[in-house]
PDB file of N, CA and C in Angstrom:
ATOM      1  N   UNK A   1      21.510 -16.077  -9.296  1.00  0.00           N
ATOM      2  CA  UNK A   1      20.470 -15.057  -9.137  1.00  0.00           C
ATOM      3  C   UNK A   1      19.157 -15.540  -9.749  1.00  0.00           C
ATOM      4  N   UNK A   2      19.271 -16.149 -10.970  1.00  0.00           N
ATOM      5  CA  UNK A   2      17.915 -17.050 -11.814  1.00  0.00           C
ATOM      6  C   UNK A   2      17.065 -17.775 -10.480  1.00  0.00           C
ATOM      7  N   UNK A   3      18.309 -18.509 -10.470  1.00  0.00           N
ATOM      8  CA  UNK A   3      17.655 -19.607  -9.208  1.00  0.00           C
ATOM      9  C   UNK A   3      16.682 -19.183  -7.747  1.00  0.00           C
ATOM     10  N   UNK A   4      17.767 -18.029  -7.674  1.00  0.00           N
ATOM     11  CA  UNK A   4      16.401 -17.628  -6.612  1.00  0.00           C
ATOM     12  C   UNK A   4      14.981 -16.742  -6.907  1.00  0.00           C
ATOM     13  N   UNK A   5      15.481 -16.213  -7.993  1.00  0.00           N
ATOM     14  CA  UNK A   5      13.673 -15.615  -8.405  1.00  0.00           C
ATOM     15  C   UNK A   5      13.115 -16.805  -8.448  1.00  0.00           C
ATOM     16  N   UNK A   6      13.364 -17.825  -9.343  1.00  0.00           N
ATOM     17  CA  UNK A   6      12.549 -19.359  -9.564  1.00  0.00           C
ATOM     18  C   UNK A   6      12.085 -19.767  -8.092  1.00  0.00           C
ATOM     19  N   UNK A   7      13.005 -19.528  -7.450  1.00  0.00           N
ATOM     20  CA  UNK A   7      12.186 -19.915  -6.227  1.00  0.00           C
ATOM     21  C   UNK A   7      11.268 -19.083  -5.577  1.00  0.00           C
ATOM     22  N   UNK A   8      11.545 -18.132  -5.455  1.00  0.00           N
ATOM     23  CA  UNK A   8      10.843 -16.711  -4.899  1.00  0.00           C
ATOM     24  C   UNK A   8       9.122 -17.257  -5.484  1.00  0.00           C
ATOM     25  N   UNK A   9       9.295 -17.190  -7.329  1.00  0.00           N
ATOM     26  CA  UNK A   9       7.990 -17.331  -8.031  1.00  0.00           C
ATOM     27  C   UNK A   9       7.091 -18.950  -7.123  1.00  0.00           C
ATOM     28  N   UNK A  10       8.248 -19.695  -7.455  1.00  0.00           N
ATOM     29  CA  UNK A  10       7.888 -21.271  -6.626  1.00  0.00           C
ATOM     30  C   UNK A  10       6.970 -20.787  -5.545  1.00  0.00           C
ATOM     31  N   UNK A  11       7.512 -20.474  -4.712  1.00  0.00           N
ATOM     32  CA  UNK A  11       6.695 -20.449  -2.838  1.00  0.00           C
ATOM     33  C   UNK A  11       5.582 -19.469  -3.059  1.00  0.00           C
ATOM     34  N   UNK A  12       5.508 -17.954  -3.876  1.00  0.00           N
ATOM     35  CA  UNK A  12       4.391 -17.547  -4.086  1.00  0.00           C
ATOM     36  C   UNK A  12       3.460 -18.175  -4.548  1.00  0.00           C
ATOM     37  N   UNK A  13       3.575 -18.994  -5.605  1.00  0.00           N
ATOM     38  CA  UNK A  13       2.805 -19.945  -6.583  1.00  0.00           C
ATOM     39  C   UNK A  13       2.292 -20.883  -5.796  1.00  0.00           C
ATOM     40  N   UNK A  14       3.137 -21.560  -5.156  1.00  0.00           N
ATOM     41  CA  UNK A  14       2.599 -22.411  -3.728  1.00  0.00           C
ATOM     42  C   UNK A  14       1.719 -21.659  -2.701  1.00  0.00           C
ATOM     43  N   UNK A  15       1.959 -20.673  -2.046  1.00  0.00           N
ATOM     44  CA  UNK A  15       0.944 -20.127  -0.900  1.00  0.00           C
ATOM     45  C   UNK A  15      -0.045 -19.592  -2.037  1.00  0.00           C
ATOM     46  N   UNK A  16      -0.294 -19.019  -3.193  1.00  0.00           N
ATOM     47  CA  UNK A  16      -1.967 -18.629  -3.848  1.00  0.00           C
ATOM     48  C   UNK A  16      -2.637 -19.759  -4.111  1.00  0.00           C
ATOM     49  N   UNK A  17      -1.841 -21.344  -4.371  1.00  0.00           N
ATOM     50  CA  UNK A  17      -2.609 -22.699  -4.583  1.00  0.00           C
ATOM     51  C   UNK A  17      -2.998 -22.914  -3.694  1.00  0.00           C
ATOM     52  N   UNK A  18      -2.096 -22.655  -2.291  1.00  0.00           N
ATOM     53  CA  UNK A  18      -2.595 -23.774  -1.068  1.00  0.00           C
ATOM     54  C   UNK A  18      -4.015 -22.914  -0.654  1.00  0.00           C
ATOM     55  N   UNK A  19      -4.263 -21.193  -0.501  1.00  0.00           N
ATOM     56  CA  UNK A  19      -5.124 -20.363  -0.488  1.00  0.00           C
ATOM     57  C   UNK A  19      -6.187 -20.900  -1.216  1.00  0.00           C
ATOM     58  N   UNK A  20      -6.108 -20.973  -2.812  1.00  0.00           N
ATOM     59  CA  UNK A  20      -7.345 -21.300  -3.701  1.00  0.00           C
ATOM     60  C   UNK A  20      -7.795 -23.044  -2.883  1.00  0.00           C
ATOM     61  N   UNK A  21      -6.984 -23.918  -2.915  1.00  0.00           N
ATOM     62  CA  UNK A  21      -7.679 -25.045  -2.730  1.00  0.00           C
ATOM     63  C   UNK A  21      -7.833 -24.888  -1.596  1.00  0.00           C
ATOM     64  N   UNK A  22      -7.525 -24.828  -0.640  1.00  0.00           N
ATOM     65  CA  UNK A  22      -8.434 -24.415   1.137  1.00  0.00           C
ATOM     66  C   UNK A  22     -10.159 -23.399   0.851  1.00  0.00           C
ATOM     67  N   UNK A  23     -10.084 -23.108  -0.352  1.00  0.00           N
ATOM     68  CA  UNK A  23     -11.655 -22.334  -0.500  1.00  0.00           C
ATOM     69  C   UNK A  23     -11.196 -20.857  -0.009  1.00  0.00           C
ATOM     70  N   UNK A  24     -10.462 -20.555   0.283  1.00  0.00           N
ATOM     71  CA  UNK A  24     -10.007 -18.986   0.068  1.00  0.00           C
ATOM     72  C   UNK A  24     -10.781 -18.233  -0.670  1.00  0.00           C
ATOM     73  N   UNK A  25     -12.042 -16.985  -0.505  1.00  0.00           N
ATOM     74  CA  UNK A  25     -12.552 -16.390  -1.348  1.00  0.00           C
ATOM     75  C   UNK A  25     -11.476 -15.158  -2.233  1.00  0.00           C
ATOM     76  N   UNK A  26     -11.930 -14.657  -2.827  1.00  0.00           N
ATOM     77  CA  UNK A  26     -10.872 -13.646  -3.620  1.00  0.00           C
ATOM     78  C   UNK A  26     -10.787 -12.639  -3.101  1.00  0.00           C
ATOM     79  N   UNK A  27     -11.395 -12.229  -1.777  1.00  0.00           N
ATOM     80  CA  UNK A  27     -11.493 -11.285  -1.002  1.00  0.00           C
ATOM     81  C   UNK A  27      -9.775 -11.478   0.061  1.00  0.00           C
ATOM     82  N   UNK A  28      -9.817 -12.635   0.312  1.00  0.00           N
ATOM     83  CA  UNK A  28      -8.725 -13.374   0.863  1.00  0.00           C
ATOM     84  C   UNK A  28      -7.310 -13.314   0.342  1.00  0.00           C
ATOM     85  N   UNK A  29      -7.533 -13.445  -1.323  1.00  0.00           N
ATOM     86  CA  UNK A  29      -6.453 -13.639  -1.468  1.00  0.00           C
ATOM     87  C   UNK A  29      -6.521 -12.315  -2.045  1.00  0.00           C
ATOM     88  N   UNK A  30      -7.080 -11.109  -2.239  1.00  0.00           N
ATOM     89  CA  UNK A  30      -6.326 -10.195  -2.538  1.00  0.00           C
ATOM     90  C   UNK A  30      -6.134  -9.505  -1.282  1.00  0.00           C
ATOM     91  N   UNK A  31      -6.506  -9.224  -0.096  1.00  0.00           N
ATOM     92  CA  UNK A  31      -5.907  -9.298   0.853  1.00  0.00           C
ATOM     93  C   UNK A  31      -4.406  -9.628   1.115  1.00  0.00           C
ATOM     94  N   UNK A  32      -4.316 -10.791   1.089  1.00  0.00           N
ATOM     95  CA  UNK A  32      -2.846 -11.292   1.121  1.00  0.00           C
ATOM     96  C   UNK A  32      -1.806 -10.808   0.078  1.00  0.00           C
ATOM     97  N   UNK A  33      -2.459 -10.748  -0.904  1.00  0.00           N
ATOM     98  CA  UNK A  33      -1.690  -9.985  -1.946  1.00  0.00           C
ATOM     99  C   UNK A  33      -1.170  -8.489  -1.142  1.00  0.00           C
ATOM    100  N   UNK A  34      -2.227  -7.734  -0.896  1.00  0.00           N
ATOM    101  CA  UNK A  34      -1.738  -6.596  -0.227  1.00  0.00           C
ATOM    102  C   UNK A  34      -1.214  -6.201   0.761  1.00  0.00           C
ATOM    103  N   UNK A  35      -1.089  -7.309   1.623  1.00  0.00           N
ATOM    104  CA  UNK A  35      -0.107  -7.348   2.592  1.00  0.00           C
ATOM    105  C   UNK A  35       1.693  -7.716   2.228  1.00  0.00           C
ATOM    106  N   UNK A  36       1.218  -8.610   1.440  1.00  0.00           N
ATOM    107  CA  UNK A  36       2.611  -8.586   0.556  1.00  0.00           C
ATOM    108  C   UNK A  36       3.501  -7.368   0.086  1.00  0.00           C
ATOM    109  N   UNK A  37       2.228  -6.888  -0.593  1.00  0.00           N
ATOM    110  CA  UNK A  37       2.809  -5.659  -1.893  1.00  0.00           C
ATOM    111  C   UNK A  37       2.876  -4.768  -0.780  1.00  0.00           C
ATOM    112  N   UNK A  38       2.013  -4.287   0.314  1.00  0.00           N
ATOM    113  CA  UNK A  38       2.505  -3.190   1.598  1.00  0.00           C
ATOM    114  C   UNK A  38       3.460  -3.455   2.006  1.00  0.00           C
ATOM    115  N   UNK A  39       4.111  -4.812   2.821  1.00  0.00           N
ATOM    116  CA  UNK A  39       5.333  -4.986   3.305  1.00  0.00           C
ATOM    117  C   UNK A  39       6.299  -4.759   2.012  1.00  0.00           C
ATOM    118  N   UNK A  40       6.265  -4.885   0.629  1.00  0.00           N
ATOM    119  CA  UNK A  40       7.833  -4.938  -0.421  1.00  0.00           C
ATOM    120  C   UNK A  40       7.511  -3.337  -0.630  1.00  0.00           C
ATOM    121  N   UNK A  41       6.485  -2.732  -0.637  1.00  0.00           N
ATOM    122  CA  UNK A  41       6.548  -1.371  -0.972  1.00  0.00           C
ATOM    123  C   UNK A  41       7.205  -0.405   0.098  1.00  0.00           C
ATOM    124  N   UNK A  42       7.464  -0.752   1.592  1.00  0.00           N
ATOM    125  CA  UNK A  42       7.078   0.404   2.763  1.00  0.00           C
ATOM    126  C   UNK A  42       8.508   1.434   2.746  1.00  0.00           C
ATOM    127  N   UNK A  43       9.621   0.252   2.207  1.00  0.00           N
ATOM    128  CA  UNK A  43      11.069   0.928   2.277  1.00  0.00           C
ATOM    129  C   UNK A  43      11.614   1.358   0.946  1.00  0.00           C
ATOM    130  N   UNK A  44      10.551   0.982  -0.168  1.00  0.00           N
ATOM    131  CA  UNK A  44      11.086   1.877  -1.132  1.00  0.00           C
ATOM    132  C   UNK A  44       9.878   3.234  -1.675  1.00  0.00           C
ATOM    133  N   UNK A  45       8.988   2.867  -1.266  1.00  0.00           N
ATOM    134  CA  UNK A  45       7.754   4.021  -0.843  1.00  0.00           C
ATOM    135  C   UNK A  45       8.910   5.403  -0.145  1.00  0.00           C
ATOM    136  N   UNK A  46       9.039   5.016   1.403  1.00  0.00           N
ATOM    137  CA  UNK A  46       9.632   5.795   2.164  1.00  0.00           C
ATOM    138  C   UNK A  46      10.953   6.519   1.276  1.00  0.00           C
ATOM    139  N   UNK A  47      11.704   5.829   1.182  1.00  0.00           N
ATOM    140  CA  UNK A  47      12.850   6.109   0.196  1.00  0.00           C
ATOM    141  C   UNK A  47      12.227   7.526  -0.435  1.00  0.00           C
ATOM    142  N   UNK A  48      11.521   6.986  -1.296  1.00  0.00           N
ATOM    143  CA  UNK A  48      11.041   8.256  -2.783  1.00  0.00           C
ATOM    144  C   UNK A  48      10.057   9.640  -1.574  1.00  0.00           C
ATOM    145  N   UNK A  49       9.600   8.955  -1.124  1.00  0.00           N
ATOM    146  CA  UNK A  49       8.605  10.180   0.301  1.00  0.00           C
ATOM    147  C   UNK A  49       9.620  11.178   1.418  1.00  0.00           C
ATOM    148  N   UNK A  50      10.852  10.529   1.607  1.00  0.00           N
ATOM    149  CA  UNK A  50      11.805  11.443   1.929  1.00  0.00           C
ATOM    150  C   UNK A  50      12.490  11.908   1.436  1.00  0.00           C
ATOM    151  N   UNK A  51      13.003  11.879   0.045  1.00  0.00           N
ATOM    152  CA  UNK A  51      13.428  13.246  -0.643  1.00  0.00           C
ATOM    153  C   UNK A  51      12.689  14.075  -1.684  1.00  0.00           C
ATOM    154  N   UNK A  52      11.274  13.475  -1.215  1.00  0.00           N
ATOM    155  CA  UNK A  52      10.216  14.313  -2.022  1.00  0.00           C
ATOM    156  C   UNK A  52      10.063  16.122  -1.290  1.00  0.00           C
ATOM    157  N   UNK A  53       9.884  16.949  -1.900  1.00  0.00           N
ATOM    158  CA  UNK A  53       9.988  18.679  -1.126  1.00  0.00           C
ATOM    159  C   UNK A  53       8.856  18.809  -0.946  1.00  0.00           C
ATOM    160  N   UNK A  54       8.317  18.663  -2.238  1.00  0.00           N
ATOM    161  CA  UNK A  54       6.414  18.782  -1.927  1.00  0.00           C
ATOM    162  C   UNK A  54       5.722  18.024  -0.424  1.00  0.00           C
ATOM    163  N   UNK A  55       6.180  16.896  -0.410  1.00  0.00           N
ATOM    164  CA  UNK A  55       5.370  15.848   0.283  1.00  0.00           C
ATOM    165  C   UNK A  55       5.777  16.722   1.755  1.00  0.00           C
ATOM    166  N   UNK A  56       7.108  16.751   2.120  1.00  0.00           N
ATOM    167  CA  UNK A  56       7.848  17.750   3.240  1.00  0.00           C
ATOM    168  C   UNK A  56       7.170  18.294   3.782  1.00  0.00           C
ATOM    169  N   UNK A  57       6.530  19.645   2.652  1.00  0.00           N
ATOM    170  CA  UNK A  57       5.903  20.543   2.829  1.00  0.00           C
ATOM    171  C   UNK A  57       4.669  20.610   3.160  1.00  0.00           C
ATOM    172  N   UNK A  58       3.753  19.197   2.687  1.00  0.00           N
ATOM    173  CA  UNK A  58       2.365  19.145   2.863  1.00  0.00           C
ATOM    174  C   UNK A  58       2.310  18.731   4.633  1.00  0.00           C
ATOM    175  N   UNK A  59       3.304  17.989   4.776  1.00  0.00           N
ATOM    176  CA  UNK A  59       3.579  17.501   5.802  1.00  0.00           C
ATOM    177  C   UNK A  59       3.725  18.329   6.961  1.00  0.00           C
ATOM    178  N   UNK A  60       4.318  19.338   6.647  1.00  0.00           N
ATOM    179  CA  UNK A  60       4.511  20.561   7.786  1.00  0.00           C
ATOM    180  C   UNK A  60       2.895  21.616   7.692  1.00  0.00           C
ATOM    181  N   UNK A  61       2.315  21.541   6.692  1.00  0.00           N
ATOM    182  CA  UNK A  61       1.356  22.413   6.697  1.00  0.00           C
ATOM    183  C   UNK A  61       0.069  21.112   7.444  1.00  0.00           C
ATOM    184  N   UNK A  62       0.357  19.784   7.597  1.00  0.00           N
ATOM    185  CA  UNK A  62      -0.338  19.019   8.247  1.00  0.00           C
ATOM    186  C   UNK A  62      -0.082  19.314   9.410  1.00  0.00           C
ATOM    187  N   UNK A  63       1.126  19.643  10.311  1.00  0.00           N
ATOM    188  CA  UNK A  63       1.412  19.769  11.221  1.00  0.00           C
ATOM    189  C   UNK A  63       0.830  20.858  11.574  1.00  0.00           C
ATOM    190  N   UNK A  64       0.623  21.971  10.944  1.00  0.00           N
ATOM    191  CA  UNK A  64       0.123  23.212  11.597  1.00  0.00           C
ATOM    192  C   UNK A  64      -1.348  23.082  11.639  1.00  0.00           C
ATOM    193  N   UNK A  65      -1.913  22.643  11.031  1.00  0.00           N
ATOM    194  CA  UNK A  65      -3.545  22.282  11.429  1.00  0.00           C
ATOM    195  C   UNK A  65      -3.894  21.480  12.056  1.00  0.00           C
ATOM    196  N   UNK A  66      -2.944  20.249  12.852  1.00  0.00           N
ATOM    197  CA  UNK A  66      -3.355  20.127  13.960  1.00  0.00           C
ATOM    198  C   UNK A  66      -3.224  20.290  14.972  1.00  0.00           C
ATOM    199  N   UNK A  67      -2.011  21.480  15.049  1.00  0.00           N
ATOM    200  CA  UNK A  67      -1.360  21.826  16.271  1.00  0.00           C
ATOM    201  C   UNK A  67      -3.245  22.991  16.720  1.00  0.00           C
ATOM    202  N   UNK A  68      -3.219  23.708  15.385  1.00  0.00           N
ATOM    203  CA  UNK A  68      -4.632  24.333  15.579  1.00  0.00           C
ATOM    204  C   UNK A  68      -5.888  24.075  16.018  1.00  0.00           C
ATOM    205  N   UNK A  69      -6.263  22.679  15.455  1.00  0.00           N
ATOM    206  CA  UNK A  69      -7.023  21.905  15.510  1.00  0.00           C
ATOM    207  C   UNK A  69      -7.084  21.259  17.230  1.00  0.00           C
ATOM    208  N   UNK A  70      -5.910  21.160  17.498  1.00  0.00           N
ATOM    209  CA  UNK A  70      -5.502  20.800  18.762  1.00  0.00           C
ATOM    210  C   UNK A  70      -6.156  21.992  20.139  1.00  0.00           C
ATOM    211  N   UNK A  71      -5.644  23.253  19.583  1.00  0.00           N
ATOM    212  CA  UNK A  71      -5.593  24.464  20.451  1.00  0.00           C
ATOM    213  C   UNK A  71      -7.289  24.707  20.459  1.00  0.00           C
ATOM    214  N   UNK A  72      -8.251  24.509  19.604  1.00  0.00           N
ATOM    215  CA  UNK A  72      -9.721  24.661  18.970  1.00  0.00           C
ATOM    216  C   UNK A  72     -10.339  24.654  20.147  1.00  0.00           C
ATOM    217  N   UNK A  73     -11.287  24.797  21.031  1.00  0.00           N
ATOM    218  CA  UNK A  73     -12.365  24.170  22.428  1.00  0.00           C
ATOM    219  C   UNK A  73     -13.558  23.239  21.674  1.00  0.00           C
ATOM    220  N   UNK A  74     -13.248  22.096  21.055  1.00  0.00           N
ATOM    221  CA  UNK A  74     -13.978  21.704  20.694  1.00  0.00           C
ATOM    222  C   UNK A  74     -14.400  21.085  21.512  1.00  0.00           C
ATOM    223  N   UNK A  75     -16.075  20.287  21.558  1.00  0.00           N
ATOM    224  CA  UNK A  75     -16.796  19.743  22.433  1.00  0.00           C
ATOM    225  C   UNK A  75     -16.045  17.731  21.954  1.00  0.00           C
ATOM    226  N   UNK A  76     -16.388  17.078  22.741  1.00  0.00           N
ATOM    227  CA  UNK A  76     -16.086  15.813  23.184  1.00  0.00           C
ATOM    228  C   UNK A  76     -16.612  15.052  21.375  1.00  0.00           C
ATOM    229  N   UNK A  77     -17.893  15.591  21.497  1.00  0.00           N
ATOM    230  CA  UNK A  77     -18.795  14.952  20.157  1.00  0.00           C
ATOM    231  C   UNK A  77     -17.843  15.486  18.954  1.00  0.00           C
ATOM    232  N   UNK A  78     -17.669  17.018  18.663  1.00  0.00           N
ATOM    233  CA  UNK A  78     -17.032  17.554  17.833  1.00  0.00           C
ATOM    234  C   UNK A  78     -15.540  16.773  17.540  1.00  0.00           C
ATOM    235  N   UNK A  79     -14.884  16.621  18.215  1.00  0.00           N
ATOM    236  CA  UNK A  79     -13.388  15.663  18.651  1.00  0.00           C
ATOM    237  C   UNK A  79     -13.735  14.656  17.649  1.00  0.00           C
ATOM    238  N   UNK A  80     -14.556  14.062  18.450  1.00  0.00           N
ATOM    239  CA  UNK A  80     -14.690  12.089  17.904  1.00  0.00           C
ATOM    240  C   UNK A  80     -15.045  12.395  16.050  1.00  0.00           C
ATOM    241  N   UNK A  81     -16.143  13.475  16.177  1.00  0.00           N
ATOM    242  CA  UNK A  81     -16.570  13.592  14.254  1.00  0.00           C
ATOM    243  C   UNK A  81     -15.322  13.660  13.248  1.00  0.00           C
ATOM    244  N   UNK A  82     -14.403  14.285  13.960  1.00  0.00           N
ATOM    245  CA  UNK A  82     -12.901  15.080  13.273  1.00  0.00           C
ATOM    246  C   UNK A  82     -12.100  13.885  13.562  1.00  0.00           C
ATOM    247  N   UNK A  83     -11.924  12.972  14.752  1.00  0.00           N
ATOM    248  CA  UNK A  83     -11.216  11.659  14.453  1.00  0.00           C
ATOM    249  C   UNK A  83     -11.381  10.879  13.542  1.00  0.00           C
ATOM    250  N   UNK A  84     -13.042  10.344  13.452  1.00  0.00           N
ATOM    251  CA  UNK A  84     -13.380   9.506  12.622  1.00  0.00           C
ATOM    252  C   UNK A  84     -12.976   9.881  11.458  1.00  0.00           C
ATOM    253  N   UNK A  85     -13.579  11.201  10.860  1.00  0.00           N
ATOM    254  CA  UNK A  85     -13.037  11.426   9.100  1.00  0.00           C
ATOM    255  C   UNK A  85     -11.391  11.384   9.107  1.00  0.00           C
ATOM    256  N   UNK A  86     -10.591  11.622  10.115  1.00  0.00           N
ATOM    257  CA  UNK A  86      -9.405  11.627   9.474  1.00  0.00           C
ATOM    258  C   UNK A  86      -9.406  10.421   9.411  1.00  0.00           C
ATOM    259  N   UNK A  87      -9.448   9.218  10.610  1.00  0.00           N
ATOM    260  CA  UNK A  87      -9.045   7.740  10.584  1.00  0.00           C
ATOM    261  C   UNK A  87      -9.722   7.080   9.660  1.00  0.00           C
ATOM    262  N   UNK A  88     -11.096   7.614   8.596  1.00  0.00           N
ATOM    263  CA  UNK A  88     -11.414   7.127   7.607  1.00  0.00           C
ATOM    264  C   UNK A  88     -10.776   7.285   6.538  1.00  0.00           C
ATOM    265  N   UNK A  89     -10.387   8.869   6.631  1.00  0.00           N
ATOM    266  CA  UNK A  89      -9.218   9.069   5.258  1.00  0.00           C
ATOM    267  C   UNK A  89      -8.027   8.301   5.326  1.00  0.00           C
ATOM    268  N   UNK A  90      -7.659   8.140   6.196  1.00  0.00           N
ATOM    269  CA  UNK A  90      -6.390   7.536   6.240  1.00  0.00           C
ATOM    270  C   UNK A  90      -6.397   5.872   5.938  1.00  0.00           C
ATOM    271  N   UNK A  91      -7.316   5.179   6.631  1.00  0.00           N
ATOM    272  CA  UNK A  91      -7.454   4.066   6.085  1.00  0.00           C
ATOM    273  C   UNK A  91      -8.002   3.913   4.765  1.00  0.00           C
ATOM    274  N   UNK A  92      -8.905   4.739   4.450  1.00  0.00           N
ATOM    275  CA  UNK A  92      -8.770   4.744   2.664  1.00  0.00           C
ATOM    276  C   UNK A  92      -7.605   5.016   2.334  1.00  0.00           C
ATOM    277  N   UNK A  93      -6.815   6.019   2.651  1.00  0.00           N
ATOM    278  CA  UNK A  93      -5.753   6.127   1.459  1.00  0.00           C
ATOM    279  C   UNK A  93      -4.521   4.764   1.307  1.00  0.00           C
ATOM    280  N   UNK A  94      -4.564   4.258   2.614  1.00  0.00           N
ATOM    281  CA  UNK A  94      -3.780   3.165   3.095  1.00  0.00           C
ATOM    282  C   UNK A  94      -4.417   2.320   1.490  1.00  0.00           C
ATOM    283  N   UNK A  95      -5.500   1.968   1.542  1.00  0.00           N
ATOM    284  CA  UNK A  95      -6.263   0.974   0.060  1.00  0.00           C
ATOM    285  C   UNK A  95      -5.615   1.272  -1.002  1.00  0.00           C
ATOM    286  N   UNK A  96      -5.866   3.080  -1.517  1.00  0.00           N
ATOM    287  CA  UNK A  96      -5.576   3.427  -2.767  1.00  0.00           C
ATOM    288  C   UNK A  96      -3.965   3.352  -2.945  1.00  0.00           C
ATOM    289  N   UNK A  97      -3.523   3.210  -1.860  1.00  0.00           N
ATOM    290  CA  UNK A  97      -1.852   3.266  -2.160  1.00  0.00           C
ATOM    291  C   UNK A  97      -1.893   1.870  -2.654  1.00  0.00           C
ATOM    292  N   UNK A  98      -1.541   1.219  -1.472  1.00  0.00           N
ATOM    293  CA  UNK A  98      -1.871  -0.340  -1.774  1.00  0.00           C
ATOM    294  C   UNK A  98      -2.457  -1.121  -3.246  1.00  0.00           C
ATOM    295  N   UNK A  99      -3.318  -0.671  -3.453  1.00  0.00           N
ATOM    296  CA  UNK A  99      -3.968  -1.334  -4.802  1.00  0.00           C
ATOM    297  C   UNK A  99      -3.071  -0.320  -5.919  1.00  0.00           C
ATOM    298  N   UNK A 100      -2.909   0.659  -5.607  1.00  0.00           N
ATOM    299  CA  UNK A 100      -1.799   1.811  -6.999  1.00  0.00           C
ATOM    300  C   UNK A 100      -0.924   0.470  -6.880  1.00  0.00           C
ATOM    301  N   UNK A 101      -0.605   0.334  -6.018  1.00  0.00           N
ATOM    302  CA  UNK A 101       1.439  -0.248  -5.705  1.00  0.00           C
ATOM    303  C   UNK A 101       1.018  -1.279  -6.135  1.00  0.00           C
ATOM    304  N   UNK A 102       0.230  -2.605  -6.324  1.00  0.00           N
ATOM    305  CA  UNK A 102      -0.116  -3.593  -7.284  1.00  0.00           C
ATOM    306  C   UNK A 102      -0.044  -3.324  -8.341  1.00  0.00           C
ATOM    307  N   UNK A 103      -0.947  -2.378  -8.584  1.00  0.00           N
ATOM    308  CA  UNK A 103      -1.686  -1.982 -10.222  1.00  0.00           C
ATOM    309  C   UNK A 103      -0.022  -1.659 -10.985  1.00  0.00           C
ATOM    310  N   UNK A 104       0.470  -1.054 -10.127  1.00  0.00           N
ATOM    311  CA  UNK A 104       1.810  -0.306 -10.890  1.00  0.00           C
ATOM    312  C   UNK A 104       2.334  -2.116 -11.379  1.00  0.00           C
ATOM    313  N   UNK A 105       2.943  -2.829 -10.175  1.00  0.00           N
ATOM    314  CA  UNK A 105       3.388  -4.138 -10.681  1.00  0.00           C
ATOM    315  C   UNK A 105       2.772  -5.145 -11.407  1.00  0.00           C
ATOM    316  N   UNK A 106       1.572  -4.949 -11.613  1.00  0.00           N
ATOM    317  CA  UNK A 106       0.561  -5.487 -12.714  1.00  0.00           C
ATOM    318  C   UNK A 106       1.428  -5.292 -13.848  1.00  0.00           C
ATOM    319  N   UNK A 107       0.804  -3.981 -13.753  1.00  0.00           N
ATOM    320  CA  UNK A 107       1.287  -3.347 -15.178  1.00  0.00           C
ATOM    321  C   UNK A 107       2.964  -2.933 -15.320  1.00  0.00           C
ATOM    322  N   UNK A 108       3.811  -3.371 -14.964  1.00  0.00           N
ATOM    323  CA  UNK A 108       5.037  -3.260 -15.221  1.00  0.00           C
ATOM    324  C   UNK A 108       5.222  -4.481 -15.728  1.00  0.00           C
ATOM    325  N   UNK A 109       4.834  -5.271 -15.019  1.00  0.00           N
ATOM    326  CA  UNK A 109       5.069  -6.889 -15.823  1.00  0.00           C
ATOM    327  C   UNK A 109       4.594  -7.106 -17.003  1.00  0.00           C
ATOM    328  N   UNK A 110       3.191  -6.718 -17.148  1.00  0.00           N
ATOM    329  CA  UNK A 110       2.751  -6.554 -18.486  1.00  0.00           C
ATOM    330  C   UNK A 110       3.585  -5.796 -19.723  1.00  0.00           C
ATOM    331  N   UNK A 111       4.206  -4.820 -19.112  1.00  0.00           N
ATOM    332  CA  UNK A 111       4.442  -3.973 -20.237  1.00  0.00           C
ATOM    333  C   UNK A 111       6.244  -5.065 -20.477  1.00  0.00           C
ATOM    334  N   UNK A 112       6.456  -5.617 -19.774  1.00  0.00           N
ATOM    335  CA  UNK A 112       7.992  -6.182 -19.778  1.00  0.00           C
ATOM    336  C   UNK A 112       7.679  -7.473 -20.729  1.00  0.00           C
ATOM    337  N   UNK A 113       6.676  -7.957 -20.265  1.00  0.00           N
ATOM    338  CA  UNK A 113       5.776  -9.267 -20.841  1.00  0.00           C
ATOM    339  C   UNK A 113       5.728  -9.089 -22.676  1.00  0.00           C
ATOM    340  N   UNK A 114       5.083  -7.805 -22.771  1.00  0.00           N
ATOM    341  CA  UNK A 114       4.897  -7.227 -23.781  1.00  0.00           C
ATOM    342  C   UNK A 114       5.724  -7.381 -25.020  1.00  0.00           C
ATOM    343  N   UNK A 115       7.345  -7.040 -24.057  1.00  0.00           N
ATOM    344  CA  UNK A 115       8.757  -6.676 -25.040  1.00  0.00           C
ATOM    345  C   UNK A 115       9.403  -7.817 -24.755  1.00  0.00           C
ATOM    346  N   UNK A 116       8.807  -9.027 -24.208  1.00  0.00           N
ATOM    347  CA  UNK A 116       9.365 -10.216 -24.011  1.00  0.00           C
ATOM    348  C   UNK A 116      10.978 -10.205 -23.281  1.00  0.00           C
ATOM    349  N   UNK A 117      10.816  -9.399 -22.122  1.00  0.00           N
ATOM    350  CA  UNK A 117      11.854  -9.199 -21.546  1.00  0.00           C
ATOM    351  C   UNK A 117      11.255 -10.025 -19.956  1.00  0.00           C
ATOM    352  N   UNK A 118      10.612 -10.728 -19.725  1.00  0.00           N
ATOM    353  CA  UNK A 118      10.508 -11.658 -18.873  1.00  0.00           C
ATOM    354  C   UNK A 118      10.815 -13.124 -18.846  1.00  0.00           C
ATOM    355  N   UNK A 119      11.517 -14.372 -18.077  1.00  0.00           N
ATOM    356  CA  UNK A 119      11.808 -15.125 -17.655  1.00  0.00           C
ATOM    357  C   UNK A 119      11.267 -16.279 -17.762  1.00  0.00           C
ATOM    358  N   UNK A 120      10.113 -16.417 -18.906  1.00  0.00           N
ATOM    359  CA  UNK A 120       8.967 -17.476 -18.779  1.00  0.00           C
ATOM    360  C   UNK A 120       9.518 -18.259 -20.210  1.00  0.00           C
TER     361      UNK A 120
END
């Protein structure tokens, strides 16, 4: 089991070098970082989001405002204004999750780092 975290750390350690020396800006590589941390987060995210009651619930009261929202006579212009802010909220929140779900593994390592309960 050692052996394969060592490696796991290995090939990460390898793709952020080969990134930095290709001139990769830091825009790049935290990017990649977050594609990472989105793909290891999505099935244990989901996990904790489906037996959450609250989340359920916000979820069904989402559903009823746009079934409303839906039924509305809004004009063509009105439509697109109400797309955009949601597809802006949503791709923001997509960020703040994303960078939380780092920040959390930042700081979990740190705090493990801390009590010298890490592998180094």
């Amino acid at each position: 089991m050692g052996e394969d975290k060592r490696e796991i750390k290995k090939e990460i350690t390898e793709e952020i070098l080969s990134i930095l020396k290709n001139g990769s800006s830091r825009v790049e590589i935290m990017e990649l970082l977050k594609l990472g941390a989105d793909s290891i987060k999505n099935s244990t995210y989901r996990t904790l989001l489906d037996g959450d009651l609250e989340y359920a619930q916000i979820k069904a009261q989402e559903g009823n405002a746009r079934s409303i929202l839906d039924s509305m006579e809004l004009s063509p212009k009105q439509r697109d204004a109400v797309e955009q802010l949601t597809d802006s909220m949503l791709e923001a929140e997509y960020h703040v999750i994303t960078n939380a779900y780092l920040a959390g593994m930042l700081d979990g390592y740190k705090i493990l780092k801390s009590f010298d309960l890490t592998y180094e």
